[in-house]
PDB file of N, CA and C in Angstrom:
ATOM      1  N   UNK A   1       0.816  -1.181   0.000  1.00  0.00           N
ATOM      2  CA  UNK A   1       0.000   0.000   0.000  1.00  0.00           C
ATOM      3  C   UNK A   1       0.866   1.254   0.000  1.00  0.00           C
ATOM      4  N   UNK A   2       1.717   1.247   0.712  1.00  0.00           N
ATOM      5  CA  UNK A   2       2.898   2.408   0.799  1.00  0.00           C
ATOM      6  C   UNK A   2       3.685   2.544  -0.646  1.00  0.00           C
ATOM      7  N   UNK A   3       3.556   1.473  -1.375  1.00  0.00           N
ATOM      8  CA  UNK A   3       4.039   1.702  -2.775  1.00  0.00           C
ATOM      9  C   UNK A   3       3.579   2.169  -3.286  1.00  0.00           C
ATOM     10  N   UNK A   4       1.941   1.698  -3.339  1.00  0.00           N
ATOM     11  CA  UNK A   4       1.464   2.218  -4.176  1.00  0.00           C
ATOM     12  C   UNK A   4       0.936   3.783  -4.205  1.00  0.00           C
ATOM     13  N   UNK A   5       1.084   4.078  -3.200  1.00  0.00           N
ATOM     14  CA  UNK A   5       0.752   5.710  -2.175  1.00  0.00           C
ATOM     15  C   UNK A   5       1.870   6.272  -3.280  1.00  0.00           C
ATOM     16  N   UNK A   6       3.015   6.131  -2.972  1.00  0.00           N
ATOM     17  CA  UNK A   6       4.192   6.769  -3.185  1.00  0.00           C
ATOM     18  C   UNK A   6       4.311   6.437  -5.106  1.00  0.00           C
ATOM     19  N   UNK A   7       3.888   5.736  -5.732  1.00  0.00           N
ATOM     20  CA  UNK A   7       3.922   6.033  -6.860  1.00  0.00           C
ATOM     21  C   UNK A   7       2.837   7.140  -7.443  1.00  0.00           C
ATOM     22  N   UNK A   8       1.683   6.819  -6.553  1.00  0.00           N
ATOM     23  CA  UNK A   8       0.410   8.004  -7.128  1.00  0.00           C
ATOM     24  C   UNK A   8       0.420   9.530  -6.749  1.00  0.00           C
ATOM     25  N   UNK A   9       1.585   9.766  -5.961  1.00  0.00           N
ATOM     26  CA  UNK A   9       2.596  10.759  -5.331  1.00  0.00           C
ATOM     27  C   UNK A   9       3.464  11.551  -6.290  1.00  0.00           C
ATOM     28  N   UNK A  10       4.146  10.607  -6.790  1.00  0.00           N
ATOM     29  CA  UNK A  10       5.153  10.785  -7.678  1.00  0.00           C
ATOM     30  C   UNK A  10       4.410  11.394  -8.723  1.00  0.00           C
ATOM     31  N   UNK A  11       3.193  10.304  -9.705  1.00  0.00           N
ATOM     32  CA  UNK A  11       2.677  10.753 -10.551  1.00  0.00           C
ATOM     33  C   UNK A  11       2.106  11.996 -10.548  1.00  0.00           C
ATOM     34  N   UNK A  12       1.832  12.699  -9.380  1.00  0.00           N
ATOM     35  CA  UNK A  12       0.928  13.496  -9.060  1.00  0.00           C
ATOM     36  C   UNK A  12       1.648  14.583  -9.142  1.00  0.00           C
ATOM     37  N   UNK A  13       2.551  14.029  -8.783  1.00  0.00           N
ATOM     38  CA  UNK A  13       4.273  15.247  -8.216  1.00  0.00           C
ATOM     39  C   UNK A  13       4.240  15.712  -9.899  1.00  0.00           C
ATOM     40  N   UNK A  14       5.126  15.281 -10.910  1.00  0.00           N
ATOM     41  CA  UNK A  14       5.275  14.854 -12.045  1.00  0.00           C
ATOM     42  C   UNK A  14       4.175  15.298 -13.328  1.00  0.00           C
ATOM     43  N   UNK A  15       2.810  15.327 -12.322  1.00  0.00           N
ATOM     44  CA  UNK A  15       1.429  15.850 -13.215  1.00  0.00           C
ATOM     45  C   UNK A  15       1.298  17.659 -13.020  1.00  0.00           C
ATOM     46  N   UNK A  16       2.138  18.042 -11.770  1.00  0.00           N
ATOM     47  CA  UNK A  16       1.908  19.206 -11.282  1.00  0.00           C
ATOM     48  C   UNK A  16       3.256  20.064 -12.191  1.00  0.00           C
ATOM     49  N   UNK A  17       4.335  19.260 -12.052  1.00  0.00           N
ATOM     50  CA  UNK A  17       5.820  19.804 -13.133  1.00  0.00           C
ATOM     51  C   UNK A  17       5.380  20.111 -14.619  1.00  0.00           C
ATOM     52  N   UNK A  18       4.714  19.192 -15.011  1.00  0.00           N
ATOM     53  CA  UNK A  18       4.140  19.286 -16.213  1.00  0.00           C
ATOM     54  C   UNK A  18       3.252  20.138 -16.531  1.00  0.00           C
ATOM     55  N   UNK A  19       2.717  20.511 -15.834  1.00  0.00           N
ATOM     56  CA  UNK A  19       1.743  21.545 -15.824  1.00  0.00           C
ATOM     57  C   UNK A  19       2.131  23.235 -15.695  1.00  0.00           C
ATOM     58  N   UNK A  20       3.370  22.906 -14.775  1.00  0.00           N
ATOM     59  CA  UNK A  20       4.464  24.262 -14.540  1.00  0.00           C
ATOM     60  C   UNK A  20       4.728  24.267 -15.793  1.00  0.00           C
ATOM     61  N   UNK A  21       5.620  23.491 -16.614  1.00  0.00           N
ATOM     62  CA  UNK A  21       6.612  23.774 -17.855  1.00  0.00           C
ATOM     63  C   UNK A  21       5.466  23.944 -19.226  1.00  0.00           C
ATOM     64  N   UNK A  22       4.071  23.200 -18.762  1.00  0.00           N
ATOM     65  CA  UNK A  22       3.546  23.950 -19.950  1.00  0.00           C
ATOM     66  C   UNK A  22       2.786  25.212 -19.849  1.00  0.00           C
ATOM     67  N   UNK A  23       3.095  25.560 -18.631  1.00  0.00           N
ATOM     68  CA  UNK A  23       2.480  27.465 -18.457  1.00  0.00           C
ATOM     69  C   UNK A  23       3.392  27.967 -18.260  1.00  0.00           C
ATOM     70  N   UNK A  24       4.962  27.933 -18.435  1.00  0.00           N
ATOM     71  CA  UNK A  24       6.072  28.613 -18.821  1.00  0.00           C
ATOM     72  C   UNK A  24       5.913  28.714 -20.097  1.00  0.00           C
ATOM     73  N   UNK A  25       6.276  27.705 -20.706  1.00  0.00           N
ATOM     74  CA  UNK A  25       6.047  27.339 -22.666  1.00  0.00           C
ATOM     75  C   UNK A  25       4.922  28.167 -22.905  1.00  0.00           C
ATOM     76  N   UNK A  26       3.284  28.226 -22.571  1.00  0.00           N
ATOM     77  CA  UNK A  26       2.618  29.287 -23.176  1.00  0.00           C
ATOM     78  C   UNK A  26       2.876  30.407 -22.813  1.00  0.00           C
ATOM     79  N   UNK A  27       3.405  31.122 -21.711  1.00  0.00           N
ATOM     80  CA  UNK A  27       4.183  32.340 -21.613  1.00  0.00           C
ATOM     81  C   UNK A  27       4.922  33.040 -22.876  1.00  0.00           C
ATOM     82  N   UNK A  28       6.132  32.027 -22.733  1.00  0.00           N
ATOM     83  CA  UNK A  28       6.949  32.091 -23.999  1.00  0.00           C
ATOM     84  C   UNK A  28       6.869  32.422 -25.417  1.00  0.00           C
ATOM     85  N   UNK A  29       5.795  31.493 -25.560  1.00  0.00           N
ATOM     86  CA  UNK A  29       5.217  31.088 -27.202  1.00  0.00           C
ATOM     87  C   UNK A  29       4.309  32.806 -27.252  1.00  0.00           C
ATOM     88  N   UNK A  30       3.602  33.167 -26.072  1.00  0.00           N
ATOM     89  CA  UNK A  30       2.572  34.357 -26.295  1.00  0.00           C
ATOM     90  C   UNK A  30       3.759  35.620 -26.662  1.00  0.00           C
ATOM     91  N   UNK A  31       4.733  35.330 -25.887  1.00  0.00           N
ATOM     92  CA  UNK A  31       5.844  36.676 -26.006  1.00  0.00           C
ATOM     93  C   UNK A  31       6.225  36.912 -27.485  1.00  0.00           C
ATOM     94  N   UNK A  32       6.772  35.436 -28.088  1.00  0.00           N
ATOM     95  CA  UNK A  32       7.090  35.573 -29.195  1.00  0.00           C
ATOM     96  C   UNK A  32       6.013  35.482 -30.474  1.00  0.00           C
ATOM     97  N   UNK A  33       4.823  35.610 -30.364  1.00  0.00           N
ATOM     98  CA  UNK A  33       3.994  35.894 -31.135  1.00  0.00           C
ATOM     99  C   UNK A  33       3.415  37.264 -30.682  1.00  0.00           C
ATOM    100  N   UNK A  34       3.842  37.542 -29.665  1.00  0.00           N
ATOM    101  CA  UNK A  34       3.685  39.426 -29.280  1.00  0.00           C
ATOM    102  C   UNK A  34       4.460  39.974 -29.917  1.00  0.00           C
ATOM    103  N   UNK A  35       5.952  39.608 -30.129  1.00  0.00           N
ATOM    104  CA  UNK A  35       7.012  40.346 -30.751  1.00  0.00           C
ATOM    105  C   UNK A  35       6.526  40.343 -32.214  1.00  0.00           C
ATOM    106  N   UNK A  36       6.795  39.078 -32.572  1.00  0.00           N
ATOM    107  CA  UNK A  36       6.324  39.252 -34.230  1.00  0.00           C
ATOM    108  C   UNK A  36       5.433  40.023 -34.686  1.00  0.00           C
ATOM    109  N   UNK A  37       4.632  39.807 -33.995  1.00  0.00           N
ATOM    110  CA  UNK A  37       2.878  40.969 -34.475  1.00  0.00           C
ATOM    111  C   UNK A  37       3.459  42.318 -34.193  1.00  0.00           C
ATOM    112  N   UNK A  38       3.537  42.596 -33.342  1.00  0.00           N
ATOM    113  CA  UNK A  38       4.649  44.133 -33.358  1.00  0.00           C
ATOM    114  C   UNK A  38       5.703  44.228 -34.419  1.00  0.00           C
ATOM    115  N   UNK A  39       6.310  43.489 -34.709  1.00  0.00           N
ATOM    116  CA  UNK A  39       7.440  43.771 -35.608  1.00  0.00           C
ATOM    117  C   UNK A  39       6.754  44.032 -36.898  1.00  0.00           C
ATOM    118  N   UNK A  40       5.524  43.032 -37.130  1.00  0.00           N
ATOM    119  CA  UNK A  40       4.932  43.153 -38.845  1.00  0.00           C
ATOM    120  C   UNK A  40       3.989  44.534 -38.283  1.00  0.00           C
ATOM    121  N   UNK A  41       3.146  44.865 -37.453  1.00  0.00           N
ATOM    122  CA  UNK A  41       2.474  46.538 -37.329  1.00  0.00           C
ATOM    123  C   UNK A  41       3.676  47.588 -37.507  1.00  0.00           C
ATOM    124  N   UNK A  42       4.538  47.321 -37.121  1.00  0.00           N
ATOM    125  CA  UNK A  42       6.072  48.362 -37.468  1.00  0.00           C
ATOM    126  C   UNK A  42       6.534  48.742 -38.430  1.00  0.00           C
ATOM    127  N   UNK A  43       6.328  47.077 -39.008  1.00  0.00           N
ATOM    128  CA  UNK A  43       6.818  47.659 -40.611  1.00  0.00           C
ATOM    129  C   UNK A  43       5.677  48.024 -41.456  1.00  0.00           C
ATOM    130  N   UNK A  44       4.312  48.457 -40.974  1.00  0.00           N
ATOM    131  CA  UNK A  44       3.488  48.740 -42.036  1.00  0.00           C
ATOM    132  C   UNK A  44       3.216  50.154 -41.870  1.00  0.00           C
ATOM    133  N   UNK A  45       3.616  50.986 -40.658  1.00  0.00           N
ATOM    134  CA  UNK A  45       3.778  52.442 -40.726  1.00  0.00           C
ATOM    135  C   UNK A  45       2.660  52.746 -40.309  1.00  0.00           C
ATOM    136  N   UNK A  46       1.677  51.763 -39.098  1.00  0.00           N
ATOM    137  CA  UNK A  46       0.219  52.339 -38.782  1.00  0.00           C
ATOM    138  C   UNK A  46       0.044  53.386 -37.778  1.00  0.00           C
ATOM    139  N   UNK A  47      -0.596  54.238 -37.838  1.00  0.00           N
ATOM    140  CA  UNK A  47      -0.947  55.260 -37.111  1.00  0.00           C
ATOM    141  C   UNK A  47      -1.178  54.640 -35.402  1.00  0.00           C
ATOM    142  N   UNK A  48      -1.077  55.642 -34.731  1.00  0.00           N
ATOM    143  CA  UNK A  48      -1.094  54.926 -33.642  1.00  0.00           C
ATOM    144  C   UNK A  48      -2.515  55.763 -33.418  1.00  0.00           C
ATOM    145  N   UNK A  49      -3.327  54.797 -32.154  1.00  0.00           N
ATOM    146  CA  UNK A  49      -4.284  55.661 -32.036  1.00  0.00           C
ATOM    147  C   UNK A  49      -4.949  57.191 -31.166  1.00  0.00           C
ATOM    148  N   UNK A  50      -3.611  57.408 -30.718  1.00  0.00           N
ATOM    149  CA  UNK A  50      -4.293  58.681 -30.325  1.00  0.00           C
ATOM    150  C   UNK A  50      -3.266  59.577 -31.445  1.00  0.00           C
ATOM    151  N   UNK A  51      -2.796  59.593 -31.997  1.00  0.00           N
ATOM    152  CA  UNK A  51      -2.450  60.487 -33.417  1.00  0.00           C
ATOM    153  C   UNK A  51      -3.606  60.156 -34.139  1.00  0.00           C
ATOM    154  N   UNK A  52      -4.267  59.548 -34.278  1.00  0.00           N
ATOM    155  CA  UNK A  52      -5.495  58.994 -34.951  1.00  0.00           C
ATOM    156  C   UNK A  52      -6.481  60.058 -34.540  1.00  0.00           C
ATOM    157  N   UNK A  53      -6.861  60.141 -33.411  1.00  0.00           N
ATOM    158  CA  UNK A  53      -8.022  61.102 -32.878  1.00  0.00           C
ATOM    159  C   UNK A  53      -7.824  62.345 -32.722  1.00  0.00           C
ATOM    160  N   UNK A  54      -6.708  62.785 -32.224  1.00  0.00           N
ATOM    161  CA  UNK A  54      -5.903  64.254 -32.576  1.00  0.00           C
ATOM    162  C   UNK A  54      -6.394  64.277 -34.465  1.00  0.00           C
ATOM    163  N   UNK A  55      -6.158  64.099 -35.016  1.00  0.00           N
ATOM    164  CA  UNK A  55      -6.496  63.928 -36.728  1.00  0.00           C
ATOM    165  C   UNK A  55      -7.482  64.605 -37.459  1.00  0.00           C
ATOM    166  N   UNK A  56      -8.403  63.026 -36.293  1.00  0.00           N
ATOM    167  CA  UNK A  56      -9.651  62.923 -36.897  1.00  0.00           C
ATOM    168  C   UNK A  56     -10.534  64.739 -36.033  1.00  0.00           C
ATOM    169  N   UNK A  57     -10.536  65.049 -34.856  1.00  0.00           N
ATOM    170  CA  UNK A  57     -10.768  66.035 -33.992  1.00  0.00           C
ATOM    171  C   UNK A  57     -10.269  67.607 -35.504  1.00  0.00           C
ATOM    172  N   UNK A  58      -9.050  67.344 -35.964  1.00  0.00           N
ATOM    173  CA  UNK A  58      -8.968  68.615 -36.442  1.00  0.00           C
ATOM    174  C   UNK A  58      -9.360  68.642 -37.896  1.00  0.00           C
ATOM    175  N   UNK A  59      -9.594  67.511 -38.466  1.00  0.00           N
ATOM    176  CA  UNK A  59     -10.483  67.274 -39.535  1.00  0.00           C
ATOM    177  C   UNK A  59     -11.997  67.778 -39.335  1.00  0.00           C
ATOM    178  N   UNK A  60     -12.608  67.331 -38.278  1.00  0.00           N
ATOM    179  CA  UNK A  60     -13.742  67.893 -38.333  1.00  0.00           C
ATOM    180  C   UNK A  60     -14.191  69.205 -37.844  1.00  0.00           C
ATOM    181  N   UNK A  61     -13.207  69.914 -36.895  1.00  0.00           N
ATOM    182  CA  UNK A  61     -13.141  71.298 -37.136  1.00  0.00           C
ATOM    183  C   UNK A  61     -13.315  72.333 -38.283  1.00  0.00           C
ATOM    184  N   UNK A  62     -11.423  71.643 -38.866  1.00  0.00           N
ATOM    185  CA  UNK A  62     -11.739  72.212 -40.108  1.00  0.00           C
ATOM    186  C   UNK A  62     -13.166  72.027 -41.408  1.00  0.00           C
ATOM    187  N   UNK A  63     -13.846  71.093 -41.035  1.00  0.00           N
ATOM    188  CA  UNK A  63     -14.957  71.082 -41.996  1.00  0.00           C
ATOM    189  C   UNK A  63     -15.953  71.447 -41.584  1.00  0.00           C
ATOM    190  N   UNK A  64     -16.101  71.883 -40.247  1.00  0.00           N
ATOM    191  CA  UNK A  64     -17.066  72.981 -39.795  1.00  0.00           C
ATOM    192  C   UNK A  64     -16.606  74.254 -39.719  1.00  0.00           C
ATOM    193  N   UNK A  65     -15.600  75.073 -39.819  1.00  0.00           N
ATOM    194  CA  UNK A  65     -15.717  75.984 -40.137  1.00  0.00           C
ATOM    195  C   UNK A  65     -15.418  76.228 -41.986  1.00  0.00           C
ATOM    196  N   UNK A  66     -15.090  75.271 -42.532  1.00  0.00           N
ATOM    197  CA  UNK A  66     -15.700  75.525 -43.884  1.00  0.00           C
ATOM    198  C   UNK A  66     -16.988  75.603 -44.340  1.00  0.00           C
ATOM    199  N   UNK A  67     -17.443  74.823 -43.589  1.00  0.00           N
ATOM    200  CA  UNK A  67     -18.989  74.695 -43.913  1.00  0.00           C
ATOM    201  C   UNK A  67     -19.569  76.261 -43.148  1.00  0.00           C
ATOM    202  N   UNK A  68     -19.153  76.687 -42.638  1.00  0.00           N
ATOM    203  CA  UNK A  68     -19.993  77.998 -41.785  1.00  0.00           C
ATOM    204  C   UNK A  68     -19.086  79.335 -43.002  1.00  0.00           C
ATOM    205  N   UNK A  69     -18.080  78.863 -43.446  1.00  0.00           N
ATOM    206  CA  UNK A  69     -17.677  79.933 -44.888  1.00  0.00           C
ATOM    207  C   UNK A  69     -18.786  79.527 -45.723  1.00  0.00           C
ATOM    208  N   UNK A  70     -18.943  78.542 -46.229  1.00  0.00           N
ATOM    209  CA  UNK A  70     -19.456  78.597 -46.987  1.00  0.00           C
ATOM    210  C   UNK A  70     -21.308  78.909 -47.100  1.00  0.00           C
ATOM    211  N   UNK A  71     -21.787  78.905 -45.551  1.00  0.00           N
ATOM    212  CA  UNK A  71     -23.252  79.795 -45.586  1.00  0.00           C
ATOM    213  C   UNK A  71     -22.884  80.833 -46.027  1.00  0.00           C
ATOM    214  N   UNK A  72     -21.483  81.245 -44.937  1.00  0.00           N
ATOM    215  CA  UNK A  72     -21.845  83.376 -44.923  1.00  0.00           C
ATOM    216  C   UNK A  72     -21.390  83.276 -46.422  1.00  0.00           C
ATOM    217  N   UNK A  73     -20.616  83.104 -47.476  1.00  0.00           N
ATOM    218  CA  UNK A  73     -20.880  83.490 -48.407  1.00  0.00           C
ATOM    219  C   UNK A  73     -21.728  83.409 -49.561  1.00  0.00           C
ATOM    220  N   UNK A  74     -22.595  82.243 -49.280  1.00  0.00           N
ATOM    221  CA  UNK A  74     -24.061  81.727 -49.916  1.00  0.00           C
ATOM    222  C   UNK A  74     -24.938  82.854 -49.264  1.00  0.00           C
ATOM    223  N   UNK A  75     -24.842  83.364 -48.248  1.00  0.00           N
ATOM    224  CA  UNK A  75     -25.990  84.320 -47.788  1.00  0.00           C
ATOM    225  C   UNK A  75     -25.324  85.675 -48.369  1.00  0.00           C
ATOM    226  N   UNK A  76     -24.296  86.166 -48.011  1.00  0.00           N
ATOM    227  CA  UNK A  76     -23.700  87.295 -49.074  1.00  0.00           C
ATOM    228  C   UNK A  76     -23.581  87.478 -50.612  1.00  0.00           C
ATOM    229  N   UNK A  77     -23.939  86.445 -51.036  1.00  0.00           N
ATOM    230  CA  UNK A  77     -24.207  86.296 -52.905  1.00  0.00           C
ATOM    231  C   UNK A  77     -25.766  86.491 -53.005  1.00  0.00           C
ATOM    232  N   UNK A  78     -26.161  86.225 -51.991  1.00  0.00           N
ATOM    233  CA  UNK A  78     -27.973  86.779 -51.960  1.00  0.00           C
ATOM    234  C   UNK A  78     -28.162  88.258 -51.961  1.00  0.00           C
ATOM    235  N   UNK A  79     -27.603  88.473 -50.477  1.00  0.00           N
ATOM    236  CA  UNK A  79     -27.621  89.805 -50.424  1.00  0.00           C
ATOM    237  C   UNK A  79     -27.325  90.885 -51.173  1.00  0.00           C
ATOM    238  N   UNK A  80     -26.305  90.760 -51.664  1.00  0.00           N
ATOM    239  CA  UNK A  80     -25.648  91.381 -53.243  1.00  0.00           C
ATOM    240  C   UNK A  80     -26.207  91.048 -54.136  1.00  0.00           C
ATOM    241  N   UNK A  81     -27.106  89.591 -54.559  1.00  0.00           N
ATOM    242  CA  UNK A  81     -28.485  89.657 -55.864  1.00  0.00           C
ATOM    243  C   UNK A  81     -29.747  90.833 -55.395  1.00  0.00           C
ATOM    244  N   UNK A  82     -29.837  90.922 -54.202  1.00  0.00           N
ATOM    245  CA  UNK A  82     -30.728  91.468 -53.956  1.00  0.00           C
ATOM    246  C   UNK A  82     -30.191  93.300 -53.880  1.00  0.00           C
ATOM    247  N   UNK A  83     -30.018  93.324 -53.404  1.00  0.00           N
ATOM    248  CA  UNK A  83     -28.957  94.851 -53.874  1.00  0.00           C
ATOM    249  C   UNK A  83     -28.819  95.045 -54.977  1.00  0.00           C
ATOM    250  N   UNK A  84     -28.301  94.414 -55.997  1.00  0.00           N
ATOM    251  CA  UNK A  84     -28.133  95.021 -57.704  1.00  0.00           C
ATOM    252  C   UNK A  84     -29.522  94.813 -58.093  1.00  0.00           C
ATOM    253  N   UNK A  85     -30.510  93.725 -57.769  1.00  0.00           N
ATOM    254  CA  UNK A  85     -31.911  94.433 -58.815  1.00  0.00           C
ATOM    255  C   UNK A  85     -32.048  95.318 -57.861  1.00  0.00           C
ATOM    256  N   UNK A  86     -32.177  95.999 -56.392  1.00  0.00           N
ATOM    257  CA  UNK A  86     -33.197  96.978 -56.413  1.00  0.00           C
ATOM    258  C   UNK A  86     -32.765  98.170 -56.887  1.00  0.00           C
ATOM    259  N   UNK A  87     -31.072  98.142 -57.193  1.00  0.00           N
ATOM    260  CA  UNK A  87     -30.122  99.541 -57.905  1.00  0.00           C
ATOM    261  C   UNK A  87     -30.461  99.512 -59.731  1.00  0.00           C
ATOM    262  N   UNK A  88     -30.608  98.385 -60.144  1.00  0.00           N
ATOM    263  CA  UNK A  88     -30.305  98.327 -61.521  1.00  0.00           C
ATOM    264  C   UNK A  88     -32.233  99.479 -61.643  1.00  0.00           C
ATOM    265  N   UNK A  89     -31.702 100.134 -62.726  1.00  0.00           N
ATOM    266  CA  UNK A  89     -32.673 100.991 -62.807  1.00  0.00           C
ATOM    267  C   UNK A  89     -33.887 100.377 -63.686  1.00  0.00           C
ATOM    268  N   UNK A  90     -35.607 101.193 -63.960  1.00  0.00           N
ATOM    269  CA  UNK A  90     -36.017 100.358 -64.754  1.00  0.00           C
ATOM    270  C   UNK A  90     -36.105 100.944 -65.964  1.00  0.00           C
ATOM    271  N   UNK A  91     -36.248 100.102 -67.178  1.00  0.00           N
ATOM    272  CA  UNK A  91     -36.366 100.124 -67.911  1.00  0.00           C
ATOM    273  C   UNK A  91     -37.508 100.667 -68.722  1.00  0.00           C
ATOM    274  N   UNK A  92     -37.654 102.255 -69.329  1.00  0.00           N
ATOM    275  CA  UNK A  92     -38.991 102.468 -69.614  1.00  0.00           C
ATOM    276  C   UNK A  92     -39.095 102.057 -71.238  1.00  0.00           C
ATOM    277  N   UNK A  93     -40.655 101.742 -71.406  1.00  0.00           N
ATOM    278  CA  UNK A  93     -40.133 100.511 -72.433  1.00  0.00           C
ATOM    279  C   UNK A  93     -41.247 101.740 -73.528  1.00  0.00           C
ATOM    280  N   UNK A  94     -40.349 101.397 -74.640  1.00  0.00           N
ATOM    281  CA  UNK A  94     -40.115 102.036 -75.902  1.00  0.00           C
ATOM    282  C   UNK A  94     -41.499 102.365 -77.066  1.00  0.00           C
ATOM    283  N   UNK A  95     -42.098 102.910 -77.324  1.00  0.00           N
ATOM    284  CA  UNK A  95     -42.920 103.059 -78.249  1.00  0.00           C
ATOM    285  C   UNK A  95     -42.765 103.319 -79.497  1.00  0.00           C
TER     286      UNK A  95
END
């Protein structure tokens, strides 16, 4: 009985090592598939993401205040149609 204690011990011992060295090994294996994936995003020149939102933030600035040029001078091409007919003089028409 003491043998057999001490072999299901061992195994047990032996089941627990194994279990250490394969959650070292996935450690490992995750590092070096961390590196690689970093190394290939590196070499493709991607934006990182807060240069991304800084970007995108002054992109849409700038297209709101284009868009607010471009009322006031849609409303100032009115105003000036409306100004030259009421100046343009009339026309007294011919007999």
């Amino acid at each position: 009985m003491v043998n057999k204690s001490k072999i299901l011990s061992d195994i047990s011992k032996m089941a627990v090592d194994a279990m250490d060295t394969f959650s070292g090994l996935k450690k490992e294996v995750e590092t070096i598939v961390s590196l690689k994936v970093n190394k290939i995003i590196n070499k493709m020149n991607l934006v990182k993401r807060d240069e991304f939102e800084v970007l995108k933030k002054l992109v849409q600035k700038l297209s709101n205040e284009n868009e607010k040029l471009r009322k006031k001078r849609t409303s100032k091409k009115k105003i000036s149609n409306v100004i030259r007919k009421k100046a343009k003089p009339k026309r007294s028409k011919k007999k």
